[in-house]
Every structure is written in C-alpha cells, then in structure tokens.
C-alpha atoms as a PDB file:
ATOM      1  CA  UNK A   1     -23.376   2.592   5.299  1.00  0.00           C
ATOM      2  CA  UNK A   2     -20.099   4.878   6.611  1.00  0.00           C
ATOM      3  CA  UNK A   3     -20.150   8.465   5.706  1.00  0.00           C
ATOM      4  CA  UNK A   4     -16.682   8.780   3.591  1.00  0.00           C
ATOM      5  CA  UNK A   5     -14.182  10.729   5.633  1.00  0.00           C
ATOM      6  CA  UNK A   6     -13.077  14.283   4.620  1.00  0.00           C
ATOM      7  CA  UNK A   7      -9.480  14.423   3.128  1.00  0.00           C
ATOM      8  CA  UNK A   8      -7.000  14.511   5.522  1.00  0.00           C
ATOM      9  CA  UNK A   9      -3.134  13.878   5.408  1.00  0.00           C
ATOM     10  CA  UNK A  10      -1.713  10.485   7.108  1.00  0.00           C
ATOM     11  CA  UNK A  11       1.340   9.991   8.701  1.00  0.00           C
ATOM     12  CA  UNK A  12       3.702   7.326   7.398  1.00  0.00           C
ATOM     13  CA  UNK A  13       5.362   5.029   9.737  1.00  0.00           C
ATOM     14  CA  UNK A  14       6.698   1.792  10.317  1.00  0.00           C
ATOM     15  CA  UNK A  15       2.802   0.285  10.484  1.00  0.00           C
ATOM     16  CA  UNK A  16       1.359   1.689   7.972  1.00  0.00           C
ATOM     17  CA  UNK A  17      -0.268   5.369   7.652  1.00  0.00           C
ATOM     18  CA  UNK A  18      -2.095   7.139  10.268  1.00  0.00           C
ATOM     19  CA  UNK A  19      -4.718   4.928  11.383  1.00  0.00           C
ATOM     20  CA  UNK A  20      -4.880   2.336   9.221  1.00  0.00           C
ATOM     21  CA  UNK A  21      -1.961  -0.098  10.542  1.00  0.00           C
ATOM     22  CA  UNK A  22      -1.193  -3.411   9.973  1.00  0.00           C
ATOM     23  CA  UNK A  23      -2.470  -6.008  13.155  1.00  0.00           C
ATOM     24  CA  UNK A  24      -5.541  -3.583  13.630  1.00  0.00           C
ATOM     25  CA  UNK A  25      -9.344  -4.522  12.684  1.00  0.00           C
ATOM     26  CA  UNK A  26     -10.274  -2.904   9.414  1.00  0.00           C
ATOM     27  CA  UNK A  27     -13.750  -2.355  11.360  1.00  0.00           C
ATOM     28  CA  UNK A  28     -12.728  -0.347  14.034  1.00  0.00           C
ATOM     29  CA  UNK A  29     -10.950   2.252  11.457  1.00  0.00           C
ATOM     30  CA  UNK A  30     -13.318   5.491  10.154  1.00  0.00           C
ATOM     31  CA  UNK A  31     -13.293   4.820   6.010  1.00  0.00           C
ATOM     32  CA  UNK A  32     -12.344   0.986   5.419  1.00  0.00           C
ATOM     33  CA  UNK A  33     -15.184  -0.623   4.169  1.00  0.00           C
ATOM     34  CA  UNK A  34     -15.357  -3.851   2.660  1.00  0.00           C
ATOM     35  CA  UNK A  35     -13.882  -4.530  -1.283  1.00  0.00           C
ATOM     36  CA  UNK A  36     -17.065  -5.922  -2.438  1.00  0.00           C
ATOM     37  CA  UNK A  37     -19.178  -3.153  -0.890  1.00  0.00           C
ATOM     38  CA  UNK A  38     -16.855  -0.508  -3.345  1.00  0.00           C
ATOM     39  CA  UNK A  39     -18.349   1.217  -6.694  1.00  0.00           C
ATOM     40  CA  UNK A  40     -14.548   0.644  -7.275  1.00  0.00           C
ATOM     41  CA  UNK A  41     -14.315  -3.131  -6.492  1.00  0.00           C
ATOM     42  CA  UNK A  42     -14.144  -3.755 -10.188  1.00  0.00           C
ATOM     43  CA  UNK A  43     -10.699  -2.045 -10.493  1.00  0.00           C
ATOM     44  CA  UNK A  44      -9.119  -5.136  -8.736  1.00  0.00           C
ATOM     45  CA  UNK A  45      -8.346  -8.809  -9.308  1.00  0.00           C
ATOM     46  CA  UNK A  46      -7.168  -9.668  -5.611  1.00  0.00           C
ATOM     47  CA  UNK A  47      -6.326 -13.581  -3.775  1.00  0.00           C
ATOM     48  CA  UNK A  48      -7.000 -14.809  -2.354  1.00  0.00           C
ATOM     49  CA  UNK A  49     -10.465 -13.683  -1.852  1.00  0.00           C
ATOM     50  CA  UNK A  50     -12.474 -10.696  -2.175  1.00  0.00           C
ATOM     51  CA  UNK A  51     -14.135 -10.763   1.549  1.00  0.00           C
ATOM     52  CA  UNK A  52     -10.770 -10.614   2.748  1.00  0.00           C
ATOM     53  CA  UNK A  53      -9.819  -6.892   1.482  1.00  0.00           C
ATOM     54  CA  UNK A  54     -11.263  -3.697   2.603  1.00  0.00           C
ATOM     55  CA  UNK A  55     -10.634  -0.451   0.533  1.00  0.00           C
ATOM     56  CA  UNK A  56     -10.759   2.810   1.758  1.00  0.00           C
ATOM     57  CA  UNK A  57     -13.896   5.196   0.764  1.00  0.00           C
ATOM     58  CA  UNK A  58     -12.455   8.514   1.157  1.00  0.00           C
ATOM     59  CA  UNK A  59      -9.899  10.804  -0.158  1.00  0.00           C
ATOM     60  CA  UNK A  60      -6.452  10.275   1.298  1.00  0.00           C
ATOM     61  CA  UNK A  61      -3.277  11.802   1.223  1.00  0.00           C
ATOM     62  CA  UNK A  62      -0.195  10.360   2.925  1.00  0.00           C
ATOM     63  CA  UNK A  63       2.197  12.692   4.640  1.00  0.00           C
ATOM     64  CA  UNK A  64       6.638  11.716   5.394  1.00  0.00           C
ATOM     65  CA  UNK A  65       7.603  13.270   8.970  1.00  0.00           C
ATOM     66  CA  UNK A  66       9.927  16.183   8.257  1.00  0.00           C
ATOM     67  CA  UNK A  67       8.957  16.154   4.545  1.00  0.00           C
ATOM     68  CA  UNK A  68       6.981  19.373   2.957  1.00  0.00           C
ATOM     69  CA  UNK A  69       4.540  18.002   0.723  1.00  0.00           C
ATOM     70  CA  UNK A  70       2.130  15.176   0.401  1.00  0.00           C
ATOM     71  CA  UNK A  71       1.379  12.146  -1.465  1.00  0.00           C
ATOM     72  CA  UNK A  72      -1.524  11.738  -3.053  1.00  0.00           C
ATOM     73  CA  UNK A  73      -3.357   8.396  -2.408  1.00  0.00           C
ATOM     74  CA  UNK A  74      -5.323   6.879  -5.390  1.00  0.00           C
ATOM     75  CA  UNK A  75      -6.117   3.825  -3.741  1.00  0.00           C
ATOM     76  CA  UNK A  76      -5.571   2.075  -0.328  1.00  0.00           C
ATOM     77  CA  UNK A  77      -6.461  -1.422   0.201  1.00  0.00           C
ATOM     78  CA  UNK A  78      -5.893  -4.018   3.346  1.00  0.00           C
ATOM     79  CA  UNK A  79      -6.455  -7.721   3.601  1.00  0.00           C
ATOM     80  CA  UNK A  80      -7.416  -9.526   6.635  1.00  0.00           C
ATOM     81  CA  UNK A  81      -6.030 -12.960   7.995  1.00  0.00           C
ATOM     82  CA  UNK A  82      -8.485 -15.734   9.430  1.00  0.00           C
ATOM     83  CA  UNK A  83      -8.329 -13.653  13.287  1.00  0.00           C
ATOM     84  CA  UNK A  84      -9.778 -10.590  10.893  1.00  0.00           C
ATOM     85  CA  UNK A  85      -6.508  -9.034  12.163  1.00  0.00           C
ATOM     86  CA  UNK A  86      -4.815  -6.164   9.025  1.00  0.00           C
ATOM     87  CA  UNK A  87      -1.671  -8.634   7.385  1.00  0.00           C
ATOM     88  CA  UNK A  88      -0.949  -6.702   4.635  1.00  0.00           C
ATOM     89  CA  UNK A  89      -1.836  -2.547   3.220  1.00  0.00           C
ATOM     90  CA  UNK A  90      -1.406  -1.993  -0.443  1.00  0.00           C
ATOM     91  CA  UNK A  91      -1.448   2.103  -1.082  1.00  0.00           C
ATOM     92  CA  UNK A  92      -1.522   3.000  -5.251  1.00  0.00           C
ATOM     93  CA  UNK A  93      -0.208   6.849  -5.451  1.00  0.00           C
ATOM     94  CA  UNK A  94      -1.990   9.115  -7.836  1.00  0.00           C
ATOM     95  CA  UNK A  95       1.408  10.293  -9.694  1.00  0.00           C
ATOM     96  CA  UNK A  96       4.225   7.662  -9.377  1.00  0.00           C
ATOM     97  CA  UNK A  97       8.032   9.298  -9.627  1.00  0.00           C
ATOM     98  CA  UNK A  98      11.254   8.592 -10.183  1.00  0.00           C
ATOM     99  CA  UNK A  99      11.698  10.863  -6.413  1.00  0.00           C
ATOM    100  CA  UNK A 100       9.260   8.551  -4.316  1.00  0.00           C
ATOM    101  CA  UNK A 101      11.561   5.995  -3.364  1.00  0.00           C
ATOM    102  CA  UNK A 102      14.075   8.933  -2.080  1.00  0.00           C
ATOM    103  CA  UNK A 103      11.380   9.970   0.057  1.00  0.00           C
ATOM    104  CA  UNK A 104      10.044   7.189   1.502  1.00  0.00           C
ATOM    105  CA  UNK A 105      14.164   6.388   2.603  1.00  0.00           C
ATOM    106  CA  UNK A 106      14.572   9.374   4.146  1.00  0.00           C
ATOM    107  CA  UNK A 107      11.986   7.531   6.838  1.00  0.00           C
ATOM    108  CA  UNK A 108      12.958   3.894   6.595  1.00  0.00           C
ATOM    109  CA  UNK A 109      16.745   4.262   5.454  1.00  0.00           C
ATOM    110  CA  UNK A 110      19.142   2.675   3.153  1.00  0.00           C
ATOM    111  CA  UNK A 111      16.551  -0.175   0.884  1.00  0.00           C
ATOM    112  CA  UNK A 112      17.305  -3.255  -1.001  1.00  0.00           C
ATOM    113  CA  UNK A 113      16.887  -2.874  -4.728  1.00  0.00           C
ATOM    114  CA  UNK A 114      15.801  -5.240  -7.410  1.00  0.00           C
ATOM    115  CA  UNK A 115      14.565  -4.601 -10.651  1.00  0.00           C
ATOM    116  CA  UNK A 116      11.162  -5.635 -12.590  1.00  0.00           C
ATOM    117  CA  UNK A 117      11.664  -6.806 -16.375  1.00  0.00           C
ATOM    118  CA  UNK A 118       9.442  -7.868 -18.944  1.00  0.00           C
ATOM    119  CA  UNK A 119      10.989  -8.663 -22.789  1.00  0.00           C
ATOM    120  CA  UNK A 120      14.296  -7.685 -21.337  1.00  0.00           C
ATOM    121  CA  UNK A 121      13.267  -4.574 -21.030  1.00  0.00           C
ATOM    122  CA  UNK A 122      12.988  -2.956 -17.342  1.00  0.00           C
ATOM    123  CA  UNK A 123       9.779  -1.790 -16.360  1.00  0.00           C
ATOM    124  CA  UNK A 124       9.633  -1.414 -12.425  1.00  0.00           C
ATOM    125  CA  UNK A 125      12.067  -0.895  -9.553  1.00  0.00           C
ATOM    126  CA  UNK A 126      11.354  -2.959  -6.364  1.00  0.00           C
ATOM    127  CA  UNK A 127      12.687  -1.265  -2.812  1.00  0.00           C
ATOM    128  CA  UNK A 128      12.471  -3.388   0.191  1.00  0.00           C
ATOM    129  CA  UNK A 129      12.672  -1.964   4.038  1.00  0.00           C
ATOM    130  CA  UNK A 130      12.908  -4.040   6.733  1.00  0.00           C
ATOM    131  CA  UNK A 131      12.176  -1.766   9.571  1.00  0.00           C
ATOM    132  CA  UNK A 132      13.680  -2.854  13.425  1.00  0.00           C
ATOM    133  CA  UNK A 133      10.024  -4.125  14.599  1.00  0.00           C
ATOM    134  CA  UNK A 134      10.241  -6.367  11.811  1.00  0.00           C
ATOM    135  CA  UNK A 135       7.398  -4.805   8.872  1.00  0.00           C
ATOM    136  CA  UNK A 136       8.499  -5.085   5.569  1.00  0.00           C
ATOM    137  CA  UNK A 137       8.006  -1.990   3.440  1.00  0.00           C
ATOM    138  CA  UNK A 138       8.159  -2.768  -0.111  1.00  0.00           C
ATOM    139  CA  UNK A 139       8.086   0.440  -2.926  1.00  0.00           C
ATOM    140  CA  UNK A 140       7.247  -1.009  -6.303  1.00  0.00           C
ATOM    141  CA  UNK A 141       7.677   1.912  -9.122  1.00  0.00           C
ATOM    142  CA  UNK A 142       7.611   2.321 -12.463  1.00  0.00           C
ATOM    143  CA  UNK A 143      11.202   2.610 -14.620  1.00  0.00           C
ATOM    144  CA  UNK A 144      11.874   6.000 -15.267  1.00  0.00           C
ATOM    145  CA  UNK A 145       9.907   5.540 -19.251  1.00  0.00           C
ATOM    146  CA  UNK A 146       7.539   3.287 -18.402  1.00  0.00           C
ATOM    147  CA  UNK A 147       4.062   4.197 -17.461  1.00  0.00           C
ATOM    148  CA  UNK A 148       3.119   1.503 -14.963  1.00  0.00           C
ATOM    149  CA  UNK A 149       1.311   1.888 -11.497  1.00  0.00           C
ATOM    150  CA  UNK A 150       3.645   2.268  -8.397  1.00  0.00           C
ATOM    151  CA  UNK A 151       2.297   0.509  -5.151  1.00  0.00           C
ATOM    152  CA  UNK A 152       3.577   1.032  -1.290  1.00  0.00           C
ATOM    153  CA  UNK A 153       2.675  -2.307   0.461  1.00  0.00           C
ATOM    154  CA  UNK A 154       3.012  -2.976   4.150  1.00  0.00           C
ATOM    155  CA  UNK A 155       3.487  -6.570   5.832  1.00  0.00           C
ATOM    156  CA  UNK A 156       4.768  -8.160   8.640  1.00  0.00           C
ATOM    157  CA  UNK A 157       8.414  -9.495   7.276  1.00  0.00           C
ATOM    158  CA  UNK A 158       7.605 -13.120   9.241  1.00  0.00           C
ATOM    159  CA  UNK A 159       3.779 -13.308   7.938  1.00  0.00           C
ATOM    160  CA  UNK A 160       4.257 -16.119   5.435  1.00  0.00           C
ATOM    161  CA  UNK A 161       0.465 -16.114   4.696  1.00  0.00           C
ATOM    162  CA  UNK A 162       0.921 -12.221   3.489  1.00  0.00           C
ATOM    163  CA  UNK A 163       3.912 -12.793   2.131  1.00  0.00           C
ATOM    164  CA  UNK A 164       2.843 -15.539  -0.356  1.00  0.00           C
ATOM    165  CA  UNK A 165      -1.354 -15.618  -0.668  1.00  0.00           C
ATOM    166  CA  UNK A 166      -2.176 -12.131  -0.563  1.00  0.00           C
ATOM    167  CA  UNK A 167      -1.795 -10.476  -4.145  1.00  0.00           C
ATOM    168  CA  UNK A 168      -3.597  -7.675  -5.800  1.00  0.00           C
ATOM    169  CA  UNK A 169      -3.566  -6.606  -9.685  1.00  0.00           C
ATOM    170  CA  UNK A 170      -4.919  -3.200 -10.789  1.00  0.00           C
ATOM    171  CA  UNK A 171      -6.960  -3.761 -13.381  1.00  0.00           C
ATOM    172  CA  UNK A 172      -6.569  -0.506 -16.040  1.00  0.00           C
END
C-alpha cells in the first residue's frame, strides 16, 4: 500500500493540477490509488464503474499562478479510459464561494455561464473554459444561498466517452 503524501500545494493549469493531469497513468502519480481501495469509496456513486476511478489519499491543496492563497481540496478523483490513460479529474473544494469562479478566470479567461435549477429555484452556476489545447474546464458552484457541493472537473473538450459516461455524485 502507498504511503499518503504530505500536503503540498498544486499548480492549476490547463491539464489539471500539478501532477495529476489528464492523458497521464493514475499509477505512475505519488497518491492516486484506486476508488475501491479508499476508506472513503463510500462517499461516491460514480459510472460508469468503480475500477475505473482513482481518488487521491493525501491532503491537497490547489494553488492559481499569480494568486495569494490556496484552495483547499476535499476530494480529487480521476477516471481512466479502456488505454488506462486519465479522461476526466473531478476536484470537490473544502469551502465553495461565490469568489471561486473569479479566480479560476483570472487563469483560463472570460467562461460560458449556465445556470443549475431545481423547483424553479436556482441552485448551482455552471462555468465552462475551453482552453487553446482543447481541455474543457468546467466550475460547477453552488448559488449564492444554497448549500450544495462545488466541483472543478477537467476533460478533454473532444473526449465523447468523458464527456457523456463518466459521472460522479457525492453522496452526503
């Protein structure tokens, strides 16, 4: 069994953060281990399978270039495609705000905005990046009152199979 990493701060970037980047082998990164090998497995319902994700045992905190702070990472999941290739990163942030999509345009620019609604009532904001090498950055946070969970997910913007087939839910 991996030794769980100390806490260290990851860089953001078009791939993902630090290490942990999308088209990489979750085995060949310090920290990913496999979903069903987690004490915290049981916090997800995830398709299409569970052999397919890999969760990160460790303390994590994501750092923006240029940006004081940190972000605190509750959770960081990846899925696999059939090459065992990374299609798709899911990170969960400790404390969601109102301010995190702000940040995370300050590195990927000007996003697309849609809105989440349940009961006519709005209860998420969706921001989509599109970077110039083609990732798709995707910001899903709560409306300012509502107390959901906000989620950063990487993909590759042409990955069909990630785009459609790979879906998590945070079970609370």
């Amino acid at each position: 069994m991996q030794v769980p990493p100390t806490e260290q701060d990851h860089l953001f970037h078009m791939l993902g953060i630090g290490a942990i980047q999308l088209g990489k082998q979750p085995q060949n990164i310090a920290g990913l281990v496999p979903l069903g090998a987690s004490p915290d497995r049981h916090h997800f319902m995830v398709l299409p399978d569970r052999k397919l994700f890999y969760i990160y045992n460790g303390p994590l905190k994501g750092r923006l270039e240029h940006q004081h702070g940190t972000i605190d990472i509750r959770y960081l999941l990846a899925s696999i495609n059939e090459a065992g290739f990374i299609n798709s990163i899911f990170l969960y942030p400790l404390r969601a705000d109102h301010h995190m999509a702000g940040r995370l345009s300050q590195l990927y620019g000007e996003p697309n905005i849609g809105l989440g609604s349940m009961e006519g009532k709005t209860v998420s904001t969706h921001h989509f990046w599109v970077t110039a090498g083609e990732t798709e950055i995707c910001y899903v946070g709560p409306a300012r009152k509502a107390k959901e969970t906000a989620v950063i997910v990487f993909r590759f913007f042409h990955d069909l199979d990630a785009l459609k087939h790979f879906t998590i839910a945070l079970n609370h």
